[in-house]
N, C-alpha and C. Protein backbone atom coordinates (compact mmCIF):
# COMPACT_ATOMS: atom_id res chain seq x y z
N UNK A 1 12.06 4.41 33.69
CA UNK A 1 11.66 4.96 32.39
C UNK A 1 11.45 3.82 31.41
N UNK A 2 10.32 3.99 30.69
CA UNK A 2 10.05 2.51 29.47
C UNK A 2 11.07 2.60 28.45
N UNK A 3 10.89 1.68 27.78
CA UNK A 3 11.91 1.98 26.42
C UNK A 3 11.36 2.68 25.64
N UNK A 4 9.78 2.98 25.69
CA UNK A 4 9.35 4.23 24.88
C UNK A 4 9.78 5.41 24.85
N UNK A 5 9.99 5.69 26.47
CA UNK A 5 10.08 6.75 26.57
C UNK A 5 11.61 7.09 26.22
N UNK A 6 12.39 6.24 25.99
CA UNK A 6 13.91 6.51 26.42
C UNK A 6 14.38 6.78 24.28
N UNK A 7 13.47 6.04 23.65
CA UNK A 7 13.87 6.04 22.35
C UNK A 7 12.92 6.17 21.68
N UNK A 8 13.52 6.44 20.58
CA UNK A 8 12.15 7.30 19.56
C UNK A 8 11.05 6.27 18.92
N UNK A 9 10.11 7.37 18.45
CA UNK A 9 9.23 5.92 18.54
C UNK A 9 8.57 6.35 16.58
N UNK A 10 8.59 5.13 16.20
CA UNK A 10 7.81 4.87 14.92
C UNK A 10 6.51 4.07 14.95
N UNK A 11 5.27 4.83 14.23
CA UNK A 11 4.63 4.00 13.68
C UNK A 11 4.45 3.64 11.99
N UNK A 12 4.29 2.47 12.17
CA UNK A 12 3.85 1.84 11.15
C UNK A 12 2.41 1.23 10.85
N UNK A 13 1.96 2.09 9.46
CA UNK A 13 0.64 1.28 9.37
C UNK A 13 0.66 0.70 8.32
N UNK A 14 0.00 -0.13 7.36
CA UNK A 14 -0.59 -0.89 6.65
C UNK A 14 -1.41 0.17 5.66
N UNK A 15 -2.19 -0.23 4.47
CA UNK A 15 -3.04 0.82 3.59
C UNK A 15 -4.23 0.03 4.08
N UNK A 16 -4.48 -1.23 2.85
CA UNK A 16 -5.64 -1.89 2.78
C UNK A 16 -6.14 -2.66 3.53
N UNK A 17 -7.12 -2.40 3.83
CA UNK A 17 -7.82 -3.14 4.72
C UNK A 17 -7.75 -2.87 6.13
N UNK A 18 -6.84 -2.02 6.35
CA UNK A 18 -5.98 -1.08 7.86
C UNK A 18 -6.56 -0.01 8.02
N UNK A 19 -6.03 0.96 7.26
CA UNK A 19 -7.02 2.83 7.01
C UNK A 19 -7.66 2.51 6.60
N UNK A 20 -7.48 1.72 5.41
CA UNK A 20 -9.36 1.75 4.77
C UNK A 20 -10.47 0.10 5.51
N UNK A 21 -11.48 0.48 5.07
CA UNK A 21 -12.46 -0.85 5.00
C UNK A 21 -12.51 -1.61 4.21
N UNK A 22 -11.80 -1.64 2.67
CA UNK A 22 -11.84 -2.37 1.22
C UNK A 22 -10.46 -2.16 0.66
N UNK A 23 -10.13 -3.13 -0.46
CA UNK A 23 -9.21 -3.12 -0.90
C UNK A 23 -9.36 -1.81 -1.78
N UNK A 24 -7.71 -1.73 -2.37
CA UNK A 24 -8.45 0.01 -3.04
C UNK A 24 -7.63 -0.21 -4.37
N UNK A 25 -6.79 -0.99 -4.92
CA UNK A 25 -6.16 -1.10 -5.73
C UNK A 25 -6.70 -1.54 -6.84
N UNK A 26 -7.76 -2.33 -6.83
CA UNK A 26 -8.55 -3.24 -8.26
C UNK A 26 -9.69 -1.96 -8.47
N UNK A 27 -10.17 -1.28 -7.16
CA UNK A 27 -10.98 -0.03 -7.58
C UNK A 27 -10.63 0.98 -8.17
N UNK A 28 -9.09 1.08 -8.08
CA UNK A 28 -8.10 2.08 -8.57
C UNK A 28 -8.25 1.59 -10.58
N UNK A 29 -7.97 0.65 -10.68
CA UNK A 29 -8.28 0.16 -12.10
C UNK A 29 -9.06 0.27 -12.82
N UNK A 30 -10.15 0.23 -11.70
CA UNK A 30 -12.14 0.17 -12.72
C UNK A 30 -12.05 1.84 -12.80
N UNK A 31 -11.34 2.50 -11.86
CA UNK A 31 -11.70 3.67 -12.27
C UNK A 31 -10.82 4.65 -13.37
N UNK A 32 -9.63 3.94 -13.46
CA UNK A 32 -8.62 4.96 -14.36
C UNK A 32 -9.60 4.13 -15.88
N UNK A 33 -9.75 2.96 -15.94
CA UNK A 33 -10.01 1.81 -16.95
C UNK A 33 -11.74 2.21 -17.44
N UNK A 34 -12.58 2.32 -16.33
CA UNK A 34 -13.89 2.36 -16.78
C UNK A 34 -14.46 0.84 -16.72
N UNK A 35 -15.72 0.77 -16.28
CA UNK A 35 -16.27 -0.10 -16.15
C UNK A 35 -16.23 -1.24 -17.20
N UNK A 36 -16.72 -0.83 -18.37
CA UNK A 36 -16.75 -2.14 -19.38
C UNK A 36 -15.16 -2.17 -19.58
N UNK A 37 -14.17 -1.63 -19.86
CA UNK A 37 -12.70 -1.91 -19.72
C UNK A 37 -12.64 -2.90 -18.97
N UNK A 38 -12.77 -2.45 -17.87
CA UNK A 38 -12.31 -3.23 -16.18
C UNK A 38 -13.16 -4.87 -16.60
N UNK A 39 -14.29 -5.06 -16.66
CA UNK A 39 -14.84 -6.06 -16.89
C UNK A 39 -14.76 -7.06 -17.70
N UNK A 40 -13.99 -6.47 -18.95
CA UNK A 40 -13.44 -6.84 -20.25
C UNK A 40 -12.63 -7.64 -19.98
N UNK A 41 -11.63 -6.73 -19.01
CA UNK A 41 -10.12 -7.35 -19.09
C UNK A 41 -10.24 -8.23 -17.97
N UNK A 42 -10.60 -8.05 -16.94
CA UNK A 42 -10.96 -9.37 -15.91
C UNK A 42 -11.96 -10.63 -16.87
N UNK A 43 -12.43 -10.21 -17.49
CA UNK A 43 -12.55 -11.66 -18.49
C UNK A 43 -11.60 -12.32 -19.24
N UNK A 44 -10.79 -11.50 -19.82
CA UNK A 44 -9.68 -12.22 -19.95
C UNK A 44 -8.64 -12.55 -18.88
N UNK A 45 -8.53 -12.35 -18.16
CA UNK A 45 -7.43 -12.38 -17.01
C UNK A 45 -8.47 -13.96 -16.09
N UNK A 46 -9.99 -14.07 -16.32
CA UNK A 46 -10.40 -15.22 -15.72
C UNK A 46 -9.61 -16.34 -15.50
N UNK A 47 -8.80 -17.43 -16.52
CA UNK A 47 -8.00 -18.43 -16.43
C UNK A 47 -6.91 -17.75 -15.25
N UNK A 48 -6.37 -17.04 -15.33
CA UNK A 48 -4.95 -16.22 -13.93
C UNK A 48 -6.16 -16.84 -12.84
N UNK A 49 -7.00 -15.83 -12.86
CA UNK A 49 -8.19 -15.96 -11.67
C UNK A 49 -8.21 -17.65 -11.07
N UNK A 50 -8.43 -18.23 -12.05
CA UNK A 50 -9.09 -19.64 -11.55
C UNK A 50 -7.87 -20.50 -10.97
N UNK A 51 -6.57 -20.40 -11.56
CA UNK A 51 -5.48 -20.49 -10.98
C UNK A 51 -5.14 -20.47 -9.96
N UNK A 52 -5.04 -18.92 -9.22
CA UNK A 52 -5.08 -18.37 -8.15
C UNK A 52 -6.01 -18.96 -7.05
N UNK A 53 -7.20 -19.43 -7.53
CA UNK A 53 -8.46 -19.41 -6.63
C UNK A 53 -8.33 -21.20 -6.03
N UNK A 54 -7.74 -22.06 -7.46
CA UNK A 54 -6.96 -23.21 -7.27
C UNK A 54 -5.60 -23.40 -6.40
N UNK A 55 -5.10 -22.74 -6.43
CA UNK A 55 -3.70 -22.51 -5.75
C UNK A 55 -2.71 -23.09 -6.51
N UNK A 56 -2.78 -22.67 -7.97
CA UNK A 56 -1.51 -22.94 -9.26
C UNK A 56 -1.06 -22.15 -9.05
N UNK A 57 -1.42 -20.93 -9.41
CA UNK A 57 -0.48 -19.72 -9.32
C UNK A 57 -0.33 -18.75 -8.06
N UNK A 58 1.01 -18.09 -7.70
CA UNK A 58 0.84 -17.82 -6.74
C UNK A 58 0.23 -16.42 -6.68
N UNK A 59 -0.30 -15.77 -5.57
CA UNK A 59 -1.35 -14.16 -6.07
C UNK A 59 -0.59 -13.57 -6.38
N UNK A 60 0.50 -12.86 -5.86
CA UNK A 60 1.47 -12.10 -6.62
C UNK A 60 1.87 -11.96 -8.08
N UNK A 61 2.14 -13.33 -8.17
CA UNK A 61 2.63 -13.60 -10.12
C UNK A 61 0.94 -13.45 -10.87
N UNK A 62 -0.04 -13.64 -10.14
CA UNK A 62 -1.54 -13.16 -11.02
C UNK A 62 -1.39 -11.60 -11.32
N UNK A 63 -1.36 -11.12 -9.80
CA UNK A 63 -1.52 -9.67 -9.60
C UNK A 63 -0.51 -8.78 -10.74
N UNK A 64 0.51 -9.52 -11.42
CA UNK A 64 1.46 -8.59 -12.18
C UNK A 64 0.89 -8.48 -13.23
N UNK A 65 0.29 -9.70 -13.66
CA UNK A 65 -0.64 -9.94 -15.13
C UNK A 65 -1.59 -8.78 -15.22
N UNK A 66 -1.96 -8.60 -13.95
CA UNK A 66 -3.16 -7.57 -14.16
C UNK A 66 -2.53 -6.31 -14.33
N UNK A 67 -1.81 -5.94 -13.78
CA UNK A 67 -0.63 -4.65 -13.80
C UNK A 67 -0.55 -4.05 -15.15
N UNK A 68 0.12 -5.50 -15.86
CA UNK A 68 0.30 -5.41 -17.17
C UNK A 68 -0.49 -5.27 -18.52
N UNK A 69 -1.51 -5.80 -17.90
CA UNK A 69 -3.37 -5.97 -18.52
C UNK A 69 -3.60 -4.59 -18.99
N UNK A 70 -3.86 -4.17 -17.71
CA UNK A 70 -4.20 -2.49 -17.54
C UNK A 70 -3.60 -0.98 -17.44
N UNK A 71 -1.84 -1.56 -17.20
CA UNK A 71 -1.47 -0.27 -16.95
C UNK A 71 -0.42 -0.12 -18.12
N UNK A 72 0.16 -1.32 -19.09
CA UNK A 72 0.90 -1.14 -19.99
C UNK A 72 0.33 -0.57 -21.13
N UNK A 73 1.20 0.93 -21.64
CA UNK A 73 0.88 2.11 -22.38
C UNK A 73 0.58 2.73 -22.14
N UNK A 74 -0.25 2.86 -21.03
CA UNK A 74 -1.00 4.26 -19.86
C UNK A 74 0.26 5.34 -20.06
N UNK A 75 -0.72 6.82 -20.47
CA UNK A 75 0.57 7.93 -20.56
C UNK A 75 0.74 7.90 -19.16
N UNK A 76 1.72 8.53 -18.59
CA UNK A 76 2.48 8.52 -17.29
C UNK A 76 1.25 10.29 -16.62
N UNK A 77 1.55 10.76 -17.24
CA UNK A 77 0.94 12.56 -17.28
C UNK A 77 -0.53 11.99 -17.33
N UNK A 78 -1.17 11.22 -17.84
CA UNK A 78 -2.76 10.82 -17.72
C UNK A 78 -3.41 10.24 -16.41
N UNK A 79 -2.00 9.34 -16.11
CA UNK A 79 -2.49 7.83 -14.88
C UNK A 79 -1.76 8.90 -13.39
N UNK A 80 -1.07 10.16 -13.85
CA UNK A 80 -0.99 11.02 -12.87
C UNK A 80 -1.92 11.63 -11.94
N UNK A 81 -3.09 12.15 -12.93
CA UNK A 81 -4.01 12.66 -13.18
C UNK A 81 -4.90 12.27 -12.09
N UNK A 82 -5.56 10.59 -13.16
CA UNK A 82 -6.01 10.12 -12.55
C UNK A 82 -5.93 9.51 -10.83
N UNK A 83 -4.65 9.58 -10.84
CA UNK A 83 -4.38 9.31 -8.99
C UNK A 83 -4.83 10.00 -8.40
N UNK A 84 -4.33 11.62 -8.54
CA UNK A 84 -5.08 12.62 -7.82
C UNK A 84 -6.16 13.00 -7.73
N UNK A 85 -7.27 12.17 -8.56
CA UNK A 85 -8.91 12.33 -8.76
C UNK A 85 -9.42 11.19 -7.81
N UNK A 86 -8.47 10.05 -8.23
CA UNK A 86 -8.77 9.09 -6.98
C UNK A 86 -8.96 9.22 -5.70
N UNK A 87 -7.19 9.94 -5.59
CA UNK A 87 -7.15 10.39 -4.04
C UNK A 87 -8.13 11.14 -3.33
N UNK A 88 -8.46 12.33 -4.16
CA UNK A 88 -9.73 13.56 -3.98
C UNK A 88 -11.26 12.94 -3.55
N UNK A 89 -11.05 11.89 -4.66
CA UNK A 89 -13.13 11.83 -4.66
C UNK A 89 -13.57 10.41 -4.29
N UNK A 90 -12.18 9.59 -4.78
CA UNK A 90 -12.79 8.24 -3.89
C UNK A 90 -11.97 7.15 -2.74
N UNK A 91 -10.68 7.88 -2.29
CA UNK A 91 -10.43 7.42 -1.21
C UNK A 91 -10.94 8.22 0.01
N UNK A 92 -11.49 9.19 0.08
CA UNK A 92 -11.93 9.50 1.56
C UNK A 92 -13.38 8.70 1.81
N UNK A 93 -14.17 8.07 1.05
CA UNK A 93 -15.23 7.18 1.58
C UNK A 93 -14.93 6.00 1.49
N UNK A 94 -13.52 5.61 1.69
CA UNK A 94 -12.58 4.14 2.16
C UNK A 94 -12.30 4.43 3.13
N UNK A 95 -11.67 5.03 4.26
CA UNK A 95 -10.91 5.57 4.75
C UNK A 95 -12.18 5.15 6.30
N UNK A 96 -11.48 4.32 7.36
CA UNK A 96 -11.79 3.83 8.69
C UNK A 96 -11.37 5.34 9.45
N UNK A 97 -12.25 6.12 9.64
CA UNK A 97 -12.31 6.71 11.18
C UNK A 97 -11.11 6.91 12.31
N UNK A 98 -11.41 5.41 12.78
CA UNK A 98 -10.82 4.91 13.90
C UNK A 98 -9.41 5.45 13.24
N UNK A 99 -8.90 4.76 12.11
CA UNK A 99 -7.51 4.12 11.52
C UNK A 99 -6.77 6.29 11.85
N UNK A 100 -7.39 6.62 11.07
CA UNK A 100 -7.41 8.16 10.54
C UNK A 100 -6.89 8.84 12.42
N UNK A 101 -8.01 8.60 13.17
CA UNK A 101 -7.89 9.20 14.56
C UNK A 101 -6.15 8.79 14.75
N UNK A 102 -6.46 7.46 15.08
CA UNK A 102 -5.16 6.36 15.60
C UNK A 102 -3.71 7.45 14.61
N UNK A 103 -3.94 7.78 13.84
CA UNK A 103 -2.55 7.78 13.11
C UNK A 103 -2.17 9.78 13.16
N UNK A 104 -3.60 10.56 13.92
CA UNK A 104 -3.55 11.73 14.65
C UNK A 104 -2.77 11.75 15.51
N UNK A 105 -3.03 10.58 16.67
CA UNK A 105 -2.71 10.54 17.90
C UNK A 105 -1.03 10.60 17.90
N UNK A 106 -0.48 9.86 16.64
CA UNK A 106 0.50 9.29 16.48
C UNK A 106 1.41 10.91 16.13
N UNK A 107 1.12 11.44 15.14
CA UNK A 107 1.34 12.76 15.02
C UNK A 107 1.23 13.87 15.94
N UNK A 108 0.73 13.53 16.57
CA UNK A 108 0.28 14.53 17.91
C UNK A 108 1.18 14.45 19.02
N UNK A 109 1.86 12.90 18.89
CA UNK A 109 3.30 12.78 19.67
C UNK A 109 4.23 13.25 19.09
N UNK A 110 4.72 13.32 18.52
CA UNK A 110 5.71 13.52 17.24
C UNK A 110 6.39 12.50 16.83
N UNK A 111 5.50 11.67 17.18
CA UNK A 111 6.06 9.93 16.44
C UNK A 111 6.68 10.37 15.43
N UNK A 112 7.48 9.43 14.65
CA UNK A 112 7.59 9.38 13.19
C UNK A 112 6.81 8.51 12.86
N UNK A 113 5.87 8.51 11.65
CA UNK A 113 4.92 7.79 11.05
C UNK A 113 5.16 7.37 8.98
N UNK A 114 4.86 6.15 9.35
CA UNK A 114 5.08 5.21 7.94
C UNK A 114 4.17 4.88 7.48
N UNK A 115 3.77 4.94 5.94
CA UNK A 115 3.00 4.08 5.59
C UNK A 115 3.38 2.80 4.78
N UNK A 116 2.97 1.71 4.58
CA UNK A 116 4.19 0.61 3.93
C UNK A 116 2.79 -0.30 3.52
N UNK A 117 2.69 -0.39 2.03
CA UNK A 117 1.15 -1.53 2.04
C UNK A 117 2.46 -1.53 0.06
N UNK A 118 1.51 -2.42 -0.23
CA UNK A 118 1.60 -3.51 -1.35
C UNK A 118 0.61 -2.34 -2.64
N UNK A 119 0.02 -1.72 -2.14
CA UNK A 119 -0.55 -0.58 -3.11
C UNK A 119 0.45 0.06 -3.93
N UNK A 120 0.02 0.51 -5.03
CA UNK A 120 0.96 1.06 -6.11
C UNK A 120 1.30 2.87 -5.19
N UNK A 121 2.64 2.97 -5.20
CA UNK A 121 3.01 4.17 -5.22
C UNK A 121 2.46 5.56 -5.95
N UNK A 122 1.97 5.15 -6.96
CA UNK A 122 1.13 5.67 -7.95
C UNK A 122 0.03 6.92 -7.29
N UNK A 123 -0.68 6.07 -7.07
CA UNK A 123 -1.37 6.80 -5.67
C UNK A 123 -1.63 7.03 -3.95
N UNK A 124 -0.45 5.85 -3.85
CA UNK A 124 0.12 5.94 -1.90
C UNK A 124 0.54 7.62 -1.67
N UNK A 125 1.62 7.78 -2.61
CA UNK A 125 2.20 8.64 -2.42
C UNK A 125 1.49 9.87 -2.05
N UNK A 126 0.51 10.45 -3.06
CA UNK A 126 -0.32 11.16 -2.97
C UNK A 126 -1.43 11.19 -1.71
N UNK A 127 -1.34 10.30 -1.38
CA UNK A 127 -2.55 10.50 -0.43
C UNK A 127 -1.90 10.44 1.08
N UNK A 128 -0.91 9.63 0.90
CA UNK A 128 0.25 10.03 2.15
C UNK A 128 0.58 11.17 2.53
N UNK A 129 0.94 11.48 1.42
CA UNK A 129 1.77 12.95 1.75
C UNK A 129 0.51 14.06 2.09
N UNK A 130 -0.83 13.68 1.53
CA UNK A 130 -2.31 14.95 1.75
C UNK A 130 -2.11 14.70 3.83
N UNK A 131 -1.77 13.34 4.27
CA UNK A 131 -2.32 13.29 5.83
C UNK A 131 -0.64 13.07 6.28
N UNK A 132 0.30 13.25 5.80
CA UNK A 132 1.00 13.72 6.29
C UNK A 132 2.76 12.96 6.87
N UNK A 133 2.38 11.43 6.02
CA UNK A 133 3.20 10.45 6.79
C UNK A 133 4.52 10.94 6.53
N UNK A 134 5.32 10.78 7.34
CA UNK A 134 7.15 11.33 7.19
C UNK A 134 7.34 10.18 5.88
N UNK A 135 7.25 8.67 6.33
CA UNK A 135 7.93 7.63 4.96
C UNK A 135 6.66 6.85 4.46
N UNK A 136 6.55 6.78 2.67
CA UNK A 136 5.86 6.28 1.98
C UNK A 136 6.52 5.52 1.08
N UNK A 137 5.71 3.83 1.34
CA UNK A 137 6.88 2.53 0.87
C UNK A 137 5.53 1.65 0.44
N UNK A 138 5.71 2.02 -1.20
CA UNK A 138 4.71 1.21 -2.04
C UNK A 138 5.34 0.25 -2.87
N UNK A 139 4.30 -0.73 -4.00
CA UNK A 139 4.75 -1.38 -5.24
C UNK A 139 4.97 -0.14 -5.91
N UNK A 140 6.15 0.12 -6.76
CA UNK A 140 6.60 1.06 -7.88
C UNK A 140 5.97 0.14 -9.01
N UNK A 141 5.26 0.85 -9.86
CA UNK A 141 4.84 0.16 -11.35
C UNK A 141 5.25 0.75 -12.34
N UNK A 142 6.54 0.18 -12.97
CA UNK A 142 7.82 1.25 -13.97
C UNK A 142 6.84 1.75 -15.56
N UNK A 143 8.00 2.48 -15.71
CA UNK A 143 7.49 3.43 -16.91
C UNK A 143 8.97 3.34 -17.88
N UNK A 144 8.42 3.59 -18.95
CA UNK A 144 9.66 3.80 -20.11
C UNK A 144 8.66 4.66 -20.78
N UNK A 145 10.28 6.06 -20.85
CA UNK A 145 9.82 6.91 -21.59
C UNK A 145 8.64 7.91 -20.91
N UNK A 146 7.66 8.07 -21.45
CA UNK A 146 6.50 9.01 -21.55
C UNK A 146 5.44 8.28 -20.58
N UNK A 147 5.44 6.55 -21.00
CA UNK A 147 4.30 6.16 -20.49
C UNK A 147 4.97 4.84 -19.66
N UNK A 148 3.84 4.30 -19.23
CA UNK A 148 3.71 2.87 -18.24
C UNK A 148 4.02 1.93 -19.26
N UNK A 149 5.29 0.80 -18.22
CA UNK A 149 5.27 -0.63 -19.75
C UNK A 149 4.45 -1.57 -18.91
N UNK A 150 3.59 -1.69 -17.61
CA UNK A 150 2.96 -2.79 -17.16
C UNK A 150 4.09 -3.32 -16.13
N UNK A 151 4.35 -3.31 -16.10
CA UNK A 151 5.61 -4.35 -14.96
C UNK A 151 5.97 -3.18 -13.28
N UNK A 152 6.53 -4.24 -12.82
CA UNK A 152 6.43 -3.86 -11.13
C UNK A 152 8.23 -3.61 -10.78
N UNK A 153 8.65 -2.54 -10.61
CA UNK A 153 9.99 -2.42 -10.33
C UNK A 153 10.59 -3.38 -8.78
N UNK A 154 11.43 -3.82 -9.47
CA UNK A 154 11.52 -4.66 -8.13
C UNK A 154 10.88 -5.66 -7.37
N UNK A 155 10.54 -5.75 -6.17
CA UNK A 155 9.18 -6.52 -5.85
C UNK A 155 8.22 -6.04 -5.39
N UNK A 156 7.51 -6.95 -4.89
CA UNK A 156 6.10 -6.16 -4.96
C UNK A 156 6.21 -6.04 -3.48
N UNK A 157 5.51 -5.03 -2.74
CA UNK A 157 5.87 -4.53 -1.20
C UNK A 157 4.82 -5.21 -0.62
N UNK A 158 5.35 -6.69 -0.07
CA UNK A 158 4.61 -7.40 1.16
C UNK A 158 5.46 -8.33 1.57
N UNK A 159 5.39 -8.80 2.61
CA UNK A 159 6.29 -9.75 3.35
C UNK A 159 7.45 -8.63 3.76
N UNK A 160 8.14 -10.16 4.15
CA UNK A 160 9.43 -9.13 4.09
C UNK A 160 10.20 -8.01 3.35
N UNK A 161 9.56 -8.18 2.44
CA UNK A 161 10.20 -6.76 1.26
C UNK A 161 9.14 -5.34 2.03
N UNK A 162 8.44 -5.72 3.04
CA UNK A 162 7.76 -4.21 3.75
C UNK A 162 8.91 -4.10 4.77
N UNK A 163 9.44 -4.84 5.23
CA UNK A 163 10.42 -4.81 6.37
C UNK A 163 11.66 -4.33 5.51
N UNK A 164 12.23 -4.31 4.26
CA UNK A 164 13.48 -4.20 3.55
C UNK A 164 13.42 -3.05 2.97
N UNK A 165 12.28 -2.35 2.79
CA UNK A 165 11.97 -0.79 2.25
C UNK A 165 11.75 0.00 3.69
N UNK A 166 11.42 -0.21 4.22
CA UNK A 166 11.20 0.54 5.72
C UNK A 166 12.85 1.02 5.99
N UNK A 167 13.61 -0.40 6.15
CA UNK A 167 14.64 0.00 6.78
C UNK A 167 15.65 0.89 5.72
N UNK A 168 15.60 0.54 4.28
CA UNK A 168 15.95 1.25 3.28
C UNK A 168 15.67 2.80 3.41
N UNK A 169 14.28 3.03 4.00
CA UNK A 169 13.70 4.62 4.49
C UNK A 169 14.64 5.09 5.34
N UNK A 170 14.70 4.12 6.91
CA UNK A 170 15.11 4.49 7.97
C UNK A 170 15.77 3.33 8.37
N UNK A 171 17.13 3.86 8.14
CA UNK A 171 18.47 2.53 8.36
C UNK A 171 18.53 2.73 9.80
N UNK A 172 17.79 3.68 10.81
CA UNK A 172 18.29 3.56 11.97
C UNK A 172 17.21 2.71 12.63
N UNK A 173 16.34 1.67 12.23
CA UNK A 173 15.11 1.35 12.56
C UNK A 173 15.20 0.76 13.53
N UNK A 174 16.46 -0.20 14.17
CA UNK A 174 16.35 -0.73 15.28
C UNK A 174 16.60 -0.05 16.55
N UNK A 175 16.55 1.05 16.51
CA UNK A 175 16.75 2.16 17.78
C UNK A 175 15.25 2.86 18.06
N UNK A 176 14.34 2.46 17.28
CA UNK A 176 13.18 2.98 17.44
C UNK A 176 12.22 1.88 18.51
N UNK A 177 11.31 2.57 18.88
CA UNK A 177 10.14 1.53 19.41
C UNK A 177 9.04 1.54 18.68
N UNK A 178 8.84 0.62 18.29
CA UNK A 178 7.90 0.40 16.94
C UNK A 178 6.31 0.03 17.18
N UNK A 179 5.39 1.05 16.75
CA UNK A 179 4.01 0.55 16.56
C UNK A 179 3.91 0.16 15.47
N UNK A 180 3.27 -1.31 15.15
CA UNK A 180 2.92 -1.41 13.64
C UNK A 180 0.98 -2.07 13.57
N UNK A 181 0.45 -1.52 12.56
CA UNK A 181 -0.80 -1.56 12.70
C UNK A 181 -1.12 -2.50 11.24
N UNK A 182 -1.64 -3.66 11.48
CA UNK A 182 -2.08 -4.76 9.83
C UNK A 182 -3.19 -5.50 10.13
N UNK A 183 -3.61 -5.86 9.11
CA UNK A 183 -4.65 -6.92 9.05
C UNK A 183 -4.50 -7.95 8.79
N UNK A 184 -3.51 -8.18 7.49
CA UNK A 184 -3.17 -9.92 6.85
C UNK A 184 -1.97 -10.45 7.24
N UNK A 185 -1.74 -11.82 6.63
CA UNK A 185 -0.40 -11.99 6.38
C UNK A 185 0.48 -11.23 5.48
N UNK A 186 0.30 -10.65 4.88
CA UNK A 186 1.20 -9.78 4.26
C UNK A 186 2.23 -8.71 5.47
N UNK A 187 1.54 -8.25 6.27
CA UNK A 187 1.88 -7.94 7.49
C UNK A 187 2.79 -8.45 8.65
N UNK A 188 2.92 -9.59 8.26
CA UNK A 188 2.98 -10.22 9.52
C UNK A 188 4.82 -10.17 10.15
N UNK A 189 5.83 -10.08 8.88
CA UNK A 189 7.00 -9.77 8.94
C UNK A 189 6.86 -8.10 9.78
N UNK A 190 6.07 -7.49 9.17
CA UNK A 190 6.17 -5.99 9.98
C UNK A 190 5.81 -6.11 11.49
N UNK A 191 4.82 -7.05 11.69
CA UNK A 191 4.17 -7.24 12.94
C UNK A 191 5.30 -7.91 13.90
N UNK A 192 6.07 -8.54 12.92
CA UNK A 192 6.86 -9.67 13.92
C UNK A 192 8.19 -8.37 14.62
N UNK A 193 8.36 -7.39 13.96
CA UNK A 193 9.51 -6.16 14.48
C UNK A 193 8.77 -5.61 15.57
N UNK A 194 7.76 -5.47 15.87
CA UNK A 194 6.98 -4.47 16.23
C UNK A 194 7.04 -4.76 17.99
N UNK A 195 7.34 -3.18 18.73
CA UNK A 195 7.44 -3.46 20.36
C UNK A 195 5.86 -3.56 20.26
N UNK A 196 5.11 -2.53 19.55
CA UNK A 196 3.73 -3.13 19.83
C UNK A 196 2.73 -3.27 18.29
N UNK A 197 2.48 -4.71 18.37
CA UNK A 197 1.79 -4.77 17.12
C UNK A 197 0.74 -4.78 17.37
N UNK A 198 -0.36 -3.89 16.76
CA UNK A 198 -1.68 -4.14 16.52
C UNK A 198 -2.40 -4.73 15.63
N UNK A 199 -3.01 -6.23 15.48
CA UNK A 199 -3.13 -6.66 14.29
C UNK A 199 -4.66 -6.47 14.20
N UNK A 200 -5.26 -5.98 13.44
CA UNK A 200 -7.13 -5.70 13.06
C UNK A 200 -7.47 -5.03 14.68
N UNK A 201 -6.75 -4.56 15.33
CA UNK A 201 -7.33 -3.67 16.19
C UNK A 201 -6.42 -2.24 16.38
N UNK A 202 -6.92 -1.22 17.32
CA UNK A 202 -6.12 0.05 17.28
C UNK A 202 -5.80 0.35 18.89
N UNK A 203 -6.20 -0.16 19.43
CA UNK A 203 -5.60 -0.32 21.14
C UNK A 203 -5.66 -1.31 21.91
């Protein structure tokens, strides 16, 4: 008997660039924000940019700036809203086929299935829970009060902090046999647990 068969089995996938074909988080912005917004404020945020593109700053500490750019004061009840319009009308023409089948198949066993990406919870959640994943492990982007203050609770979910929320989900994680499905290094701590990792492929 394999060790699959003998113990339960989890998959793990990735969001961006995994299910979908494009990143979906800076599209998530232009669209709660609006085009000349979005364009505005990436003009100011240019110097972060050139930084980043230099290798001064590291992407993460850019990526909060932008967080904060765009999402500090957002009513909480508005940027709600907007997730679920997202989810509805413009993540299903992101969304890989293949990725979608692959994570059927997975359900069709009675895997337990994860989703774990660096995307804001904001709208993971929502679109997780429409296809069905048992655990959803995003960036939290905090709120005070009524609305959004810009800032990222905790850290931001890549590297090992995808491996430290997983097991936070499911403390029994090392009894499982693990599929994990990624594209980047951001991944690669999840990939490194994994009895079988798939990295940019699905079999």
């Amino acid at each position: 008997m394999s060790h699959e068969n003998r113990s339960p089995v989890l998959a793990v996938f990735d969001f961006d660039g995994t299910l979908t074909n494009r990143h979906t988080f800076w599209r998530y912005i232009r669209f709660i924000r609006g085009p000349v917004a979005f364009w505005g404020g990436m003009l100011l945020l240019l110097p972060r940019i050139l930084a980043v593109l230099l290798k001064i700053t590291p992407l993460m500490q850019a990526r909060r700036s932008f967080i904060h750019r765009f999402f500090a004061g957002l009513a909480i009840s508005q940027e709600s809203l907007f997730a679920q319009k997202y989810v509805n009308d413009e993540l299903p023409g992101y969304l890989r086929p293949q990725a979608l089948r692959r994570l059927r198949w997975h359900q069709a066993q009675g895997h337990v299935t994860a989703l774990v990406s660096n995307s804001p919870e904001n709208y993971l959640q929502q679109w997780g829970r429409s296809v069905n994943f048992d655990i959803i492990c995003g960036t939290q982007l905090g709120t005070d009060g009524q609305k959004m203050n810009g800032e990222v609770v905790g850290e931001d979910c890549v590297g090992e902090e995808k491996v430290r929320r997983l097991r936070q989900q499911l403390p029994g994680l090392d009894n499982y046999h693990i599929y994990v499905y990624g594209d980047s290094s951001g991944d690669a701590a999840l990939l490194a647990i994994a009895n079988a990792p798939f990295y940019r492929n699905w079999y």
